[in-house]
C-alpha atoms as a PDB file:
ATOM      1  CA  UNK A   1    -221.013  72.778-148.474  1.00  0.00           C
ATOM      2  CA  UNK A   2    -222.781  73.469-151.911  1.00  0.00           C
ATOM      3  CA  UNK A   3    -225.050  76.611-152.355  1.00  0.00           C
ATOM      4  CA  UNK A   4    -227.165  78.272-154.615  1.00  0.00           C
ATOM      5  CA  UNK A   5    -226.319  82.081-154.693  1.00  0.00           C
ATOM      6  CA  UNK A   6    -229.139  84.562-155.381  1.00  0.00           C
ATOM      7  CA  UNK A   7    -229.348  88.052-154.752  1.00  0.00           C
ATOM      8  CA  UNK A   8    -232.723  90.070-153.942  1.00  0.00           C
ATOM      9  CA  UNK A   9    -234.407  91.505-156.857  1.00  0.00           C
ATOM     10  CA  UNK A  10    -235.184  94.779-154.972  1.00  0.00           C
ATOM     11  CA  UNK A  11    -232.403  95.404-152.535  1.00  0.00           C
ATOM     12  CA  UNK A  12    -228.661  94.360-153.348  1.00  0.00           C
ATOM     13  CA  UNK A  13    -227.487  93.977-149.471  1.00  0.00           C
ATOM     14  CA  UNK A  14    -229.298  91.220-148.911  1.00  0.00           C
ATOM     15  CA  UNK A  15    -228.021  87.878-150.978  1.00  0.00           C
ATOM     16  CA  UNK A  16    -229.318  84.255-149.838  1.00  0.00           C
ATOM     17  CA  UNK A  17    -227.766  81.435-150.014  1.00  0.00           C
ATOM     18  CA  UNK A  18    -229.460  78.407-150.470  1.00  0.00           C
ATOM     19  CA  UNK A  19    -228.212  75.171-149.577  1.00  0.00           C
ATOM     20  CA  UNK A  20    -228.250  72.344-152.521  1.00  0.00           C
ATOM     21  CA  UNK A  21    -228.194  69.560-150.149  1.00  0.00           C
ATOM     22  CA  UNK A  22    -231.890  69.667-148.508  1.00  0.00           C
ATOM     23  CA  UNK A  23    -230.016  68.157-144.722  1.00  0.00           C
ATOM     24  CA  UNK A  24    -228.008  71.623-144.616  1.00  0.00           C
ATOM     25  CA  UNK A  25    -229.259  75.153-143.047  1.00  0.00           C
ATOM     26  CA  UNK A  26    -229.771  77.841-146.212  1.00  0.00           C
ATOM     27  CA  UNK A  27    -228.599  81.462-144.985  1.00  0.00           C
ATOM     28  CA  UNK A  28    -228.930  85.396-145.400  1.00  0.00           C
ATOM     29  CA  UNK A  29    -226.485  87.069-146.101  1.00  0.00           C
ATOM     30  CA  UNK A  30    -226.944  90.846-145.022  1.00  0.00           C
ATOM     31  CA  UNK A  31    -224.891  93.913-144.489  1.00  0.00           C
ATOM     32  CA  UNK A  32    -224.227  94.541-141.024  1.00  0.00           C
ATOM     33  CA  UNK A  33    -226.519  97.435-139.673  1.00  0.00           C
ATOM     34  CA  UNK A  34    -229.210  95.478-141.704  1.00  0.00           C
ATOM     35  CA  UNK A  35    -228.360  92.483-139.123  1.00  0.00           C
ATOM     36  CA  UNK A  36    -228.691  94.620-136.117  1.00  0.00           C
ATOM     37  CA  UNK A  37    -231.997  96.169-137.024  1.00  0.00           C
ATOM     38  CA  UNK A  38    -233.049  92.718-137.543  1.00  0.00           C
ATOM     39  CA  UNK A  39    -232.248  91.670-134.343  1.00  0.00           C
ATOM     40  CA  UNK A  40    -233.753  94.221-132.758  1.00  0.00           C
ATOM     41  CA  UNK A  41    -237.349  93.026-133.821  1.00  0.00           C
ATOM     42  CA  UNK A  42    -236.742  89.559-133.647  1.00  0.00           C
ATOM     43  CA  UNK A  43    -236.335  90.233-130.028  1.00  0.00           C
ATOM     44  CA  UNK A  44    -239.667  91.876-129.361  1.00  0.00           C
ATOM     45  CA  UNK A  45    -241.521  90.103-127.067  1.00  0.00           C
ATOM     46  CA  UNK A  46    -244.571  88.845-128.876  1.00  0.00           C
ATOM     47  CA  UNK A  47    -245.424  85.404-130.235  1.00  0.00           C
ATOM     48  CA  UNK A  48    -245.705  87.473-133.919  1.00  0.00           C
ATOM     49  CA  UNK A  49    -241.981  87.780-134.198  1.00  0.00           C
ATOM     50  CA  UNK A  50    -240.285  84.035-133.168  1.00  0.00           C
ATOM     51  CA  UNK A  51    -240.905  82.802-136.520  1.00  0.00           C
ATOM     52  CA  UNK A  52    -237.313  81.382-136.171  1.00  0.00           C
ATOM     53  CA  UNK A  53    -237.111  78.320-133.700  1.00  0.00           C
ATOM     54  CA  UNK A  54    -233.539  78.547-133.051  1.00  0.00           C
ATOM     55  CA  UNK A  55    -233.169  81.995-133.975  1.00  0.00           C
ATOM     56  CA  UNK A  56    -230.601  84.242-131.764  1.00  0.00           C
ATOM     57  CA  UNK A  57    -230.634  81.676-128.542  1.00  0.00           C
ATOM     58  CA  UNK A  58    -227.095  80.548-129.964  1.00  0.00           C
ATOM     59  CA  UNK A  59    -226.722  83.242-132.741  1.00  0.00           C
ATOM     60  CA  UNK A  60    -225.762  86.687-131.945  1.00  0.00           C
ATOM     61  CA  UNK A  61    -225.641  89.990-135.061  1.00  0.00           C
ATOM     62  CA  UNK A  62    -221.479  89.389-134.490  1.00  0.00           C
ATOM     63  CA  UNK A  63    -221.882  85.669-135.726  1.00  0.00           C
ATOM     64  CA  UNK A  64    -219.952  85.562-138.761  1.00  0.00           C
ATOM     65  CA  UNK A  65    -219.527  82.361-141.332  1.00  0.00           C
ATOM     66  CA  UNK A  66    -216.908  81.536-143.285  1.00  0.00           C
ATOM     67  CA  UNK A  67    -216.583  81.464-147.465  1.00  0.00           C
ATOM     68  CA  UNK A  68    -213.920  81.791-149.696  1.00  0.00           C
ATOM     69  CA  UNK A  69    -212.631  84.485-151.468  1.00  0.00           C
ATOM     70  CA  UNK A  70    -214.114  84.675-155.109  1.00  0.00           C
ATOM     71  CA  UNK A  71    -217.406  87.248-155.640  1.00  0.00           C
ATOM     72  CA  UNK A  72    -220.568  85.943-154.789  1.00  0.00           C
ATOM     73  CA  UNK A  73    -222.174  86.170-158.328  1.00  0.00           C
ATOM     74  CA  UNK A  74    -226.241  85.803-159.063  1.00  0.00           C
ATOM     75  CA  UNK A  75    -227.033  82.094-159.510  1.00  0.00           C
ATOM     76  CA  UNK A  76    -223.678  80.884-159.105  1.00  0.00           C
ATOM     77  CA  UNK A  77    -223.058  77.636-157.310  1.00  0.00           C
ATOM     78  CA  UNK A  78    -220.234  78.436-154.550  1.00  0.00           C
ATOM     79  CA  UNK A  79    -218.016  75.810-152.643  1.00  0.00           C
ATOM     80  CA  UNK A  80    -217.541  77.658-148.893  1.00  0.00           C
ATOM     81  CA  UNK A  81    -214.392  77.387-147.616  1.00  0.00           C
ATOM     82  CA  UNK A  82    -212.328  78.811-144.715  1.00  0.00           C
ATOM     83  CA  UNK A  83    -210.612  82.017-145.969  1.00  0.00           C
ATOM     84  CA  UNK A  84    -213.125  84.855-145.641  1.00  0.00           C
ATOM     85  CA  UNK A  85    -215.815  86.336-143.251  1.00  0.00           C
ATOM     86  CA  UNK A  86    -219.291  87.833-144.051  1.00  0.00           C
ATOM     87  CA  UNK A  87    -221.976  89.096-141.458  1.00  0.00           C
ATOM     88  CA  UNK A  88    -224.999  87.068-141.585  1.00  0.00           C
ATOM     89  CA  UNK A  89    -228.486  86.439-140.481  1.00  0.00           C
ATOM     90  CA  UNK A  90    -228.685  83.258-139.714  1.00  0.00           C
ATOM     91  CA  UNK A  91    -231.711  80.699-138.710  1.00  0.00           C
ATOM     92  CA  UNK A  92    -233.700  78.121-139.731  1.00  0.00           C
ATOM     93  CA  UNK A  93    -237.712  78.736-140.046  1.00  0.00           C
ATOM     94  CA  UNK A  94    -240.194  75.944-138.319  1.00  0.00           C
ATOM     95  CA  UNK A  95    -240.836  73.610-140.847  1.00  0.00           C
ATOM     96  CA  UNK A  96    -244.351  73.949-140.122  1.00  0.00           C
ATOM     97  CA  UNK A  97    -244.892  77.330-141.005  1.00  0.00           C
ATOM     98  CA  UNK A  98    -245.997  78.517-144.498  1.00  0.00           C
ATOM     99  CA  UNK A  99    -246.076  82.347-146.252  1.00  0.00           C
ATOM    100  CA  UNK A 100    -249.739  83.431-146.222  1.00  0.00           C
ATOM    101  CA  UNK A 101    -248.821  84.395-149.992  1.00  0.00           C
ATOM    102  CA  UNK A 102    -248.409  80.464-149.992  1.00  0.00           C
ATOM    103  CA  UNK A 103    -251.558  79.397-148.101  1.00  0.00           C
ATOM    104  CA  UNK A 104    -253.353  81.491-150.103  1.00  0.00           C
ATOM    105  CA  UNK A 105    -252.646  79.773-153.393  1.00  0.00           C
ATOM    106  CA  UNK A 106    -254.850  76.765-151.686  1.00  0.00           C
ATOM    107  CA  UNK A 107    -257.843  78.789-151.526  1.00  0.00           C
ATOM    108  CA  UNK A 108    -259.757  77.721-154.245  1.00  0.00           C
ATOM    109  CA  UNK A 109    -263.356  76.869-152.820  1.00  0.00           C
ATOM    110  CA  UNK A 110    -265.613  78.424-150.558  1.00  0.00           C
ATOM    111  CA  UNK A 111    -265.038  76.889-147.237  1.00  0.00           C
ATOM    112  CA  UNK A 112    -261.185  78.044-147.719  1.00  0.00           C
ATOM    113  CA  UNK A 113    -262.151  81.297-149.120  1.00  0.00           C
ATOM    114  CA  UNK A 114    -264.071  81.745-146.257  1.00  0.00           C
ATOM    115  CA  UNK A 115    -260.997  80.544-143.874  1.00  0.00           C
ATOM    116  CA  UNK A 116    -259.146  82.908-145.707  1.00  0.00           C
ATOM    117  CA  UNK A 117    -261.102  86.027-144.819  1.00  0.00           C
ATOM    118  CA  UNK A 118    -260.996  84.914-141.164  1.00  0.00           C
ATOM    119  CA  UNK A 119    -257.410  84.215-141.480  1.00  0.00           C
ATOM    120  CA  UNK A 120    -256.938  88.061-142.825  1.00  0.00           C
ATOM    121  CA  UNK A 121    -259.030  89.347-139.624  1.00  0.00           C
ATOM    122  CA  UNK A 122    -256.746  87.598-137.252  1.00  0.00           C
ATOM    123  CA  UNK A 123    -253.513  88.953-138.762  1.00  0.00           C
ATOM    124  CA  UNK A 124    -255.182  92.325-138.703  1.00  0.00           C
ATOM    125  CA  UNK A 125    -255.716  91.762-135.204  1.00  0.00           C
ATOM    126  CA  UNK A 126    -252.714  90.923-134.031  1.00  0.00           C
ATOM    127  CA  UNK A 127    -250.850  93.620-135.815  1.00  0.00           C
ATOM    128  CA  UNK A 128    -252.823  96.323-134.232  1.00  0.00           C
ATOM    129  CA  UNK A 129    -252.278  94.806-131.467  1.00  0.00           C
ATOM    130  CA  UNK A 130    -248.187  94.805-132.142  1.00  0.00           C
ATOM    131  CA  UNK A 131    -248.379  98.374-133.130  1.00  0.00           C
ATOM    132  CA  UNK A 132    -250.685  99.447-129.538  1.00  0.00           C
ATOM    133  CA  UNK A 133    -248.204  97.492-127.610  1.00  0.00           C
ATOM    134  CA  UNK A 134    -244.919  98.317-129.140  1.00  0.00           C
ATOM    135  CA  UNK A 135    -245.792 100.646-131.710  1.00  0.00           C
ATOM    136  CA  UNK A 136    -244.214  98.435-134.588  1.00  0.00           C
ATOM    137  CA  UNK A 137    -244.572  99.143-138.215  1.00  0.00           C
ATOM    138  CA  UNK A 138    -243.589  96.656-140.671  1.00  0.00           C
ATOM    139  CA  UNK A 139    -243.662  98.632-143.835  1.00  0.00           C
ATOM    140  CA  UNK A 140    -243.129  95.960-146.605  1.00  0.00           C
ATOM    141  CA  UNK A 141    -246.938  94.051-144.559  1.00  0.00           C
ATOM    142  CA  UNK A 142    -246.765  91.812-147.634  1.00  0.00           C
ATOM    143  CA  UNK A 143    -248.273  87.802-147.919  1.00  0.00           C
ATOM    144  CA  UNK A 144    -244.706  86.698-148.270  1.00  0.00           C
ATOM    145  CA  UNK A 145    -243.707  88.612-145.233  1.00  0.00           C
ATOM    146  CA  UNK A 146    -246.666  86.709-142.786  1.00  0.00           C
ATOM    147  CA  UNK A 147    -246.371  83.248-142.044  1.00  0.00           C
ATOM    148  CA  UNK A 148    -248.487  80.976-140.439  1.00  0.00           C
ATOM    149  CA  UNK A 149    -248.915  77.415-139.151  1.00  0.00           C
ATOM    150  CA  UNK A 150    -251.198  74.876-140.582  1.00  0.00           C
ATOM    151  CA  UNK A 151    -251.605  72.926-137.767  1.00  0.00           C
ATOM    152  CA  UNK A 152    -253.173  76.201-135.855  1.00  0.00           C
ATOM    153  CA  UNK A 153    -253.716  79.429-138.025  1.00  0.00           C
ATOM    154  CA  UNK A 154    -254.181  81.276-135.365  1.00  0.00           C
ATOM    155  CA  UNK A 155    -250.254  81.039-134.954  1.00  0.00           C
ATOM    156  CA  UNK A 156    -249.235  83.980-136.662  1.00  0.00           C
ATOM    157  CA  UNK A 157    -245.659  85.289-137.570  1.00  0.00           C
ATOM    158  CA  UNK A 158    -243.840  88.030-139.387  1.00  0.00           C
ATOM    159  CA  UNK A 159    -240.561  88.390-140.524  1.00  0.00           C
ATOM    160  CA  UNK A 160    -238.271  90.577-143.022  1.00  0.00           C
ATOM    161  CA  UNK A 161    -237.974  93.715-141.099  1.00  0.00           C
ATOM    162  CA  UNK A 162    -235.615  95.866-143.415  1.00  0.00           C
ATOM    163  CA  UNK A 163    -238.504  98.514-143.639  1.00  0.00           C
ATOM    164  CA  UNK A 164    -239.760  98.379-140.206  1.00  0.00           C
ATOM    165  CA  UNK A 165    -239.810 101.191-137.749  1.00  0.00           C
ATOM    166  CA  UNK A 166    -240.768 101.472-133.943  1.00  0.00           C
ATOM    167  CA  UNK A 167    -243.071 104.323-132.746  1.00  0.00           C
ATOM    168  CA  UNK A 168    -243.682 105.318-129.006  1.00  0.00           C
ATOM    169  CA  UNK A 169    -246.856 106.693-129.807  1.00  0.00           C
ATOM    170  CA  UNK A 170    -249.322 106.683-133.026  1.00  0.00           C
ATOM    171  CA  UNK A 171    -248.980 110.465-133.147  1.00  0.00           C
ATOM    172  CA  UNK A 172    -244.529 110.198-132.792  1.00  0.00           C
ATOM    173  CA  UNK A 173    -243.334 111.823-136.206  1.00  0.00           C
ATOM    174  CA  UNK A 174    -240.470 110.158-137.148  1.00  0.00           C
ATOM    175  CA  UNK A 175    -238.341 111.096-140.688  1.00  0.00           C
ATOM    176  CA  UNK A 176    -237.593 107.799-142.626  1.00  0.00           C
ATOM    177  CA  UNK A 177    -234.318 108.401-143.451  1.00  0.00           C
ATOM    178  CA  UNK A 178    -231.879 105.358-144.558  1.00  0.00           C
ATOM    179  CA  UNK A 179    -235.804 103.505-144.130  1.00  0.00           C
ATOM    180  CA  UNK A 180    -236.790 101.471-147.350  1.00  0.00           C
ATOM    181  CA  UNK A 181    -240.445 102.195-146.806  1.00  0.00           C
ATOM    182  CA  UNK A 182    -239.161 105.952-148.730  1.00  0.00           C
ATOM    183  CA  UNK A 183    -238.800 103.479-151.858  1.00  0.00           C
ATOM    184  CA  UNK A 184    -242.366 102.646-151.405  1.00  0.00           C
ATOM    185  CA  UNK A 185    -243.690 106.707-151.105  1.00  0.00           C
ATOM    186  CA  UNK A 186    -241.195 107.703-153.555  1.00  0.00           C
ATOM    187  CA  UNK A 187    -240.761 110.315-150.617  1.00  0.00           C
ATOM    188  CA  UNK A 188    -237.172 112.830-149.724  1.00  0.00           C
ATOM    189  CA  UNK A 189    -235.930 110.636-147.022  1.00  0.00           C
ATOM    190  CA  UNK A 190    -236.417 113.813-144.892  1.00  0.00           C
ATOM    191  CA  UNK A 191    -240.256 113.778-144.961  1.00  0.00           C
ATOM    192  CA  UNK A 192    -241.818 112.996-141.311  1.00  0.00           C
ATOM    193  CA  UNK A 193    -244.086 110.053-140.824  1.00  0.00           C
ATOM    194  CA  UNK A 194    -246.601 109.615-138.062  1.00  0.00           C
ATOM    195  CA  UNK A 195    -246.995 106.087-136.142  1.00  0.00           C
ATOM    196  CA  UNK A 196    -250.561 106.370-137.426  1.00  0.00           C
ATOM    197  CA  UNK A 197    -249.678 106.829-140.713  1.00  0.00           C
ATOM    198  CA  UNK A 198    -246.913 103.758-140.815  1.00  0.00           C
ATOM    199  CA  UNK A 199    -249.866 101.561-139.101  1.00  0.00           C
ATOM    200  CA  UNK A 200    -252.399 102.882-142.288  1.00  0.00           C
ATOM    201  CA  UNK A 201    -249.116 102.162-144.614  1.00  0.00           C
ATOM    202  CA  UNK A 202    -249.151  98.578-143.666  1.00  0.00           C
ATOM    203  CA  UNK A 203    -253.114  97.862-144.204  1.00  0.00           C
ATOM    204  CA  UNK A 204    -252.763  99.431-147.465  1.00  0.00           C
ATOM    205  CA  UNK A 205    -250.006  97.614-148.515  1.00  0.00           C
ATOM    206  CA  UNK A 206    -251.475  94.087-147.590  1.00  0.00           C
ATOM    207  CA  UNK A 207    -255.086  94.981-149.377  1.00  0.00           C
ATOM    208  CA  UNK A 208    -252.981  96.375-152.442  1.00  0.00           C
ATOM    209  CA  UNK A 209    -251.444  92.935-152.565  1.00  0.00           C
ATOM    210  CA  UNK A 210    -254.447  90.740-152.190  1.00  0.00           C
ATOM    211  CA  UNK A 211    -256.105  92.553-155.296  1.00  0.00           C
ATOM    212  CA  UNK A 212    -253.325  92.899-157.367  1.00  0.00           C
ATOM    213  CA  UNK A 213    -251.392  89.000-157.020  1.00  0.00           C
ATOM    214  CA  UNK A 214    -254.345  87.012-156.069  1.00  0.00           C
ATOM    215  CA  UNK A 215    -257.245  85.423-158.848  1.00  0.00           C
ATOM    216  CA  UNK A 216    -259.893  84.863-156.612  1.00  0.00           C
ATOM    217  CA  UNK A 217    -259.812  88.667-155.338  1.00  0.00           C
ATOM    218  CA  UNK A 218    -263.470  89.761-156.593  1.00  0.00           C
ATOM    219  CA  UNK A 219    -265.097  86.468-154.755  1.00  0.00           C
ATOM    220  CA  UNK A 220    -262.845  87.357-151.496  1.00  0.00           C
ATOM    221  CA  UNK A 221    -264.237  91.089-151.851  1.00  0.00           C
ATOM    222  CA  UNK A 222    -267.975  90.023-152.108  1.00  0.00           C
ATOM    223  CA  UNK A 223    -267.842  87.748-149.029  1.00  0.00           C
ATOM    224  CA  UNK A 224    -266.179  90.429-147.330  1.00  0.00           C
ATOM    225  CA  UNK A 225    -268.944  93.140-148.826  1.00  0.00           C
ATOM    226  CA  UNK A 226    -271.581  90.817-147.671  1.00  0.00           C
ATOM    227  CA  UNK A 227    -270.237  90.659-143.565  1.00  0.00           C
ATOM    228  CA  UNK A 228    -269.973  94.031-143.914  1.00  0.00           C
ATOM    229  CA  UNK A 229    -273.616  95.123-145.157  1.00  0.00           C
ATOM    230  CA  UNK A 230    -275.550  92.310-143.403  1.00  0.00           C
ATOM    231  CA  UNK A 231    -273.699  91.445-140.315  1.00  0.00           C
ATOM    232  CA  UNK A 232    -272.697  93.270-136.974  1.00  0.00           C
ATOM    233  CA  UNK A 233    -268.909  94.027-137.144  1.00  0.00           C
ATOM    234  CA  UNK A 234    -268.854  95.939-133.625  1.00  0.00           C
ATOM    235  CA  UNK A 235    -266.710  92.885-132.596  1.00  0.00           C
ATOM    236  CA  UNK A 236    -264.221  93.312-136.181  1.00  0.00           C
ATOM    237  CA  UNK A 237    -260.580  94.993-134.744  1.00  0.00           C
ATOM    238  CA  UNK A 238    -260.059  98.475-136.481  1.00  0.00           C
ATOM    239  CA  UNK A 239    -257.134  96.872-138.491  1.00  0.00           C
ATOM    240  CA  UNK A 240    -259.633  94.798-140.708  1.00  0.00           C
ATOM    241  CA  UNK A 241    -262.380  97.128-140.798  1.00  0.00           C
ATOM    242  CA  UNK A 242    -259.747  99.899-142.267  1.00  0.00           C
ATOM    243  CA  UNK A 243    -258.282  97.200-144.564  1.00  0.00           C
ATOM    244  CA  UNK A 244    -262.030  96.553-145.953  1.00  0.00           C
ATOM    245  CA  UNK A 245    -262.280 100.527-146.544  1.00  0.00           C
ATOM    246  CA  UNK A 246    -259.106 100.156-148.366  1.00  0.00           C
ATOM    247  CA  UNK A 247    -259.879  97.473-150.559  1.00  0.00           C
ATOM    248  CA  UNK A 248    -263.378  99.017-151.120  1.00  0.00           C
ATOM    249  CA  UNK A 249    -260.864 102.299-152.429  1.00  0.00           C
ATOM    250  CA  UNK A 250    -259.066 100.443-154.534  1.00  0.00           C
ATOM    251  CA  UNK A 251    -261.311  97.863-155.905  1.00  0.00           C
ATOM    252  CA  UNK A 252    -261.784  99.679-159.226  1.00  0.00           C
ATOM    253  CA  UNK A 253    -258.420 100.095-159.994  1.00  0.00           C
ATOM    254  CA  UNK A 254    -256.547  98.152-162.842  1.00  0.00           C
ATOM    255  CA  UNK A 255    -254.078  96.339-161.456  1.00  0.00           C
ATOM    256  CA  UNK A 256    -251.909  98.079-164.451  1.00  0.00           C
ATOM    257  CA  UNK A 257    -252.184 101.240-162.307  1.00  0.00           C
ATOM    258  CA  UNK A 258    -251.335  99.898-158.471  1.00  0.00           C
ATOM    259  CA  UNK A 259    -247.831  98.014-159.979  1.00  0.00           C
ATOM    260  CA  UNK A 260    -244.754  99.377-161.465  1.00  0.00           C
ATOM    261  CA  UNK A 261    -244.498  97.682-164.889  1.00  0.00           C
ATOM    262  CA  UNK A 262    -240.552  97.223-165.416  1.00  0.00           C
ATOM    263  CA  UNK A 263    -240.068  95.015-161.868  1.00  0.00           C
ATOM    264  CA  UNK A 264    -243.452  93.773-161.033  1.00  0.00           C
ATOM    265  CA  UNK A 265    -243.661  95.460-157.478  1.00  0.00           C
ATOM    266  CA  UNK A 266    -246.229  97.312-155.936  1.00  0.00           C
ATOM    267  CA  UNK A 267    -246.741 100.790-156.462  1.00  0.00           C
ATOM    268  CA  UNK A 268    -247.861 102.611-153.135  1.00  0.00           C
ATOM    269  CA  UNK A 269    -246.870 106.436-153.898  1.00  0.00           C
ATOM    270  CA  UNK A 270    -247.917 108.750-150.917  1.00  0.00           C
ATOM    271  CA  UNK A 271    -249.687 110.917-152.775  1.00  0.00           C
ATOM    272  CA  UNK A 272    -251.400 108.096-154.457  1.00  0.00           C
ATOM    273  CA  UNK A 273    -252.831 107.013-151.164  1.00  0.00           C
ATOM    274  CA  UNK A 274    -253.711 110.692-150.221  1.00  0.00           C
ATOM    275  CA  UNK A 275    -255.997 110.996-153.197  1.00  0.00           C
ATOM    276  CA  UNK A 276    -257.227 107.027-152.954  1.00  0.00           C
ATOM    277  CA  UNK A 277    -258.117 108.027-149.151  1.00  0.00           C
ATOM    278  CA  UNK A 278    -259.307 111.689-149.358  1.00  0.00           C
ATOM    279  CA  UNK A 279    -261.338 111.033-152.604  1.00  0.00           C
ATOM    280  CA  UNK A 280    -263.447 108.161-151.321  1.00  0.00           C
ATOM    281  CA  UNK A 281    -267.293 108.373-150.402  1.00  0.00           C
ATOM    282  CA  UNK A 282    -268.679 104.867-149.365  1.00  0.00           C
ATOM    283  CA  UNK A 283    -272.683 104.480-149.556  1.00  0.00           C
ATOM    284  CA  UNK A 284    -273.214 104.296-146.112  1.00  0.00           C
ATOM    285  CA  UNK A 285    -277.278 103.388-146.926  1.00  0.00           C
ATOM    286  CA  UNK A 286    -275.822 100.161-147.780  1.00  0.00           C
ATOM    287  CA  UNK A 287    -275.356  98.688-144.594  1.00  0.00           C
ATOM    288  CA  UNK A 288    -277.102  97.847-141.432  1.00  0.00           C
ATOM    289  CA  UNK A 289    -277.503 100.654-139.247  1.00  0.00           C
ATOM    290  CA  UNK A 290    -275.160  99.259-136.265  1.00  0.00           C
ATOM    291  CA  UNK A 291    -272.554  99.629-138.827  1.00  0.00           C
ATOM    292  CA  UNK A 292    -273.114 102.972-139.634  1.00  0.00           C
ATOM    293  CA  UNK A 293    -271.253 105.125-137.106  1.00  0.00           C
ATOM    294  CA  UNK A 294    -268.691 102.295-136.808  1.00  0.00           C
ATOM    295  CA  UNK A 295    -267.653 102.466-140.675  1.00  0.00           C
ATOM    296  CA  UNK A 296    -267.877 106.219-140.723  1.00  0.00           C
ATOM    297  CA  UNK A 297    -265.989 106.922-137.455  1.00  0.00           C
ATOM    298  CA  UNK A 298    -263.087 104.554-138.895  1.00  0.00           C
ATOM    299  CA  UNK A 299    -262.813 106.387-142.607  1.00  0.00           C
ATOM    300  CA  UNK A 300    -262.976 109.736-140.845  1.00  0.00           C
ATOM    301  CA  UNK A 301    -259.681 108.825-139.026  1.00  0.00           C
ATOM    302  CA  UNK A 302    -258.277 107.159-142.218  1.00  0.00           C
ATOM    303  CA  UNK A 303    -258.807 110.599-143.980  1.00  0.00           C
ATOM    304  CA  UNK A 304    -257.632 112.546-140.861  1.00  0.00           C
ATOM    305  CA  UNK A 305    -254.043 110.604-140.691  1.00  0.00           C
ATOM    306  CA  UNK A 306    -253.991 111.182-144.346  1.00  0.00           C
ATOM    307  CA  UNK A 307    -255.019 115.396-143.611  1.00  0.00           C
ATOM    308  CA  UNK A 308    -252.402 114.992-140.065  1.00  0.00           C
ATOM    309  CA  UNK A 309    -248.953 114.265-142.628  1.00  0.00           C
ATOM    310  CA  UNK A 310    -248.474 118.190-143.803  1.00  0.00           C
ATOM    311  CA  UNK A 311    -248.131 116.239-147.624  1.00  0.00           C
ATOM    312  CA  UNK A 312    -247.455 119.879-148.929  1.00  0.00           C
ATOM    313  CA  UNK A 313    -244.176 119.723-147.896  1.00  0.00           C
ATOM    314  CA  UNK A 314    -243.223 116.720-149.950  1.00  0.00           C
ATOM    315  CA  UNK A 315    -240.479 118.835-152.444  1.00  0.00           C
ATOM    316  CA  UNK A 316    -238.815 116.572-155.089  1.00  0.00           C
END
C-alpha cells in the first residue's frame, strides 16, 4: 500500500501515515506507552470518547503492522512491506464526524454563529460532566481535538489524549511528570496540579483558541456578552459560564501576545493565567441581577483554584 508520511509538528513520537489511495485505512503511528495511555481513555465509558467506530473491538495496544525497513522520513511516500514491526494506533473515524475547528470555518452568518455558541455550551457541558464523572482532563481541549456530527450536534466526541490526565477528585494534586500539558505551563515536570486546576486548564485553552484562530471572534463575543447581560443563565453549566469569564479576560489581548511566534501554537504559561485570572474585575452592574451572585460565585472559584496551586514554588 502507498502512504504519505508526515510527522507531528509539535511532538516527534507520533508520525501519521496517510493512505494515497482514498479505499485504504490511514494510521498513527505512536510510541508504545503513548498507545497504552491512549487506550486507556478510549475505553472510558462515555459517548464523548467512541469517536472511533471500530476502534479497539478488534484492535488491541499489542497490534502491530508491518513496513519495511528504510526510515520513515517527513513527506516521503513509503511502499509497506513485510520486514519490520511498529506499534500503532490504529482506527478509522466515522465518516460523519467533523473537527469543531472544521465546523467552525462554516460559521459565517448569524443563524450559524448563533448555532455555534450553542454548540460551545454543549461541549462545555459535557466535559464537566466527563471531568464530575471520571475526573478526566484533556489538556490540549483544542477545536481540532472535538469532533462532532452534522447530522446531530449534540453528538459530541474527543480524541488525542497525549496530554490527558485522570483525577479522583477536583482537589487530587497530581505532578505532571512525562505529561505534555508541562509544555503548555512551561512548568518543572515536578510541579503539582489540582483536578480543578486541569478542568480550568482546558476552558482556557479552548477560549484562547476561539479568539486567537477564528475571524468572526468579536461577533461570537458580543452574542455571548449579550446572553450574558440580558438573559437568565441560572440554567448555563459552570463549564461555559467560566469559559465566558475567560474570554471576557482575554478579550483585549493581541493575539501577538497569547501565541508563540516561531511555531504558531498557543501560548498558555501558568503564570500567565495566574495574572489573566487574579487581575480581572468584571462590571458586575452590567448585568441582570439574577446573574449577579451566579457570575461572581463562579470567578471567585476561578481565582481561588488559581490562589489553591502554591505557584510560588514554580523554581526554573
Amino acid at each position: 500500500m502507498n502512504y504519505t508520511v508526515r510527522q507531528h509538528k509539535n511532538n516527534n513520537c507520533i508520525t501519521y501515515l496517510k493512505a494515497k489511495n482514498k479505499n485504504e485505512p490511514s494510521y498513527v503511528l505512536k510510541n508504545s506507552d503513548k498507545i497504552e495511555k491512549e487506550y486507556s481513555f478510549y475505553k472510558i465509558p462515555h459517548p464523548a470518547f467512541k469517536s472511533f467506530d471500530t476502534y479497539y473491538d478488534e484492535v488491541e495496544p499489542s497490534t502491530a503492522i508491518k513496513l519495511g525497513n528504510k526510515m520513515l522520513r517527513l513527506d516521503q511516500i513509503y511502499n509497506c512491506s513485510s520486514n519490520s514491526c511498529i506499534s500503532i494506533l490504529l482506527g478509522q473515524l466515522n465518516p460523519n464526524l467533523i473537527t469543531l475547528f472544521d465546523y467552525r470555518l462554516k460559521c459565517i452568518t448569524i443563524n450559524s454563529l448563533n448555532q455555534l455558541i450553542d454548540l460551545y455550551s454543549q461541549i462545555l457541558t459535557v466535559k464537566d460532566e466527563c471531568f464530575e464523572k471520571f475526573g478526566f482532563v484533556h489538556g490540549d481541549f483544542k477545536s481540532n481535538n472535538i469532533l462532532v456530527s452534522l447530522d446531530n450536534l449534540q453528538s459530541i466526541q474527543f480524541i488525542d489524549f497525549e496530554f490527558s490526565i485522570c483525577f479522583s477528585s477536583p482537589d487530587e494534586k497530581q505532578t505532571i511528570e512525562s505529561n505534555n500539558m508541562s509544555l503548555y505551563l512551561c512548568i518543572p515536570p515536578s510541579f503539582e496540579i489540582t483536578g480543578e486546576f486541569g478542568r480550568l486548564f482546558d476552558i482556557y485553552l479552548l477560549a484562547l483558541e476561539l479568539k486567537v484562530y477564528y475571524k468572526f471572534f468579536n461577533y461570537v463575543l458580543l452574542d455571548l456578552e449579550r446572553i450574558f447581560i440580558h438573559t437568565n443563565i441560572c440554567n448555563k453549566s459552570n463549564g461555559f459560564i467560566d469559559f465566558f469569564l475567560i474570554l471576557e479576560m482575554i478579550k483585549s489581548q493581541p493575539n501577538s501576545e497569547l501565541i508563540y511566534i516561531p511555531d504558531n501554537t498557543l501560548c498558555a504559561e501558568l503564570f500567565t493565567i495566574r495574572d489573566t485570572i487574579l487581575e480581572f474585575k468584571l462590571d458586575l452592574n452590567i448585568l441582570i441581577s439574577s446573574n449577579i451572585p451566579v457570575i461572581n460565585s463562579r470567578l471567585e472559584y476561578l481565582k481561588l483554584v488559581i490562589q489553591n496551586l502554591k505557584i510560588n514554588k514554580v523554581i526554573y
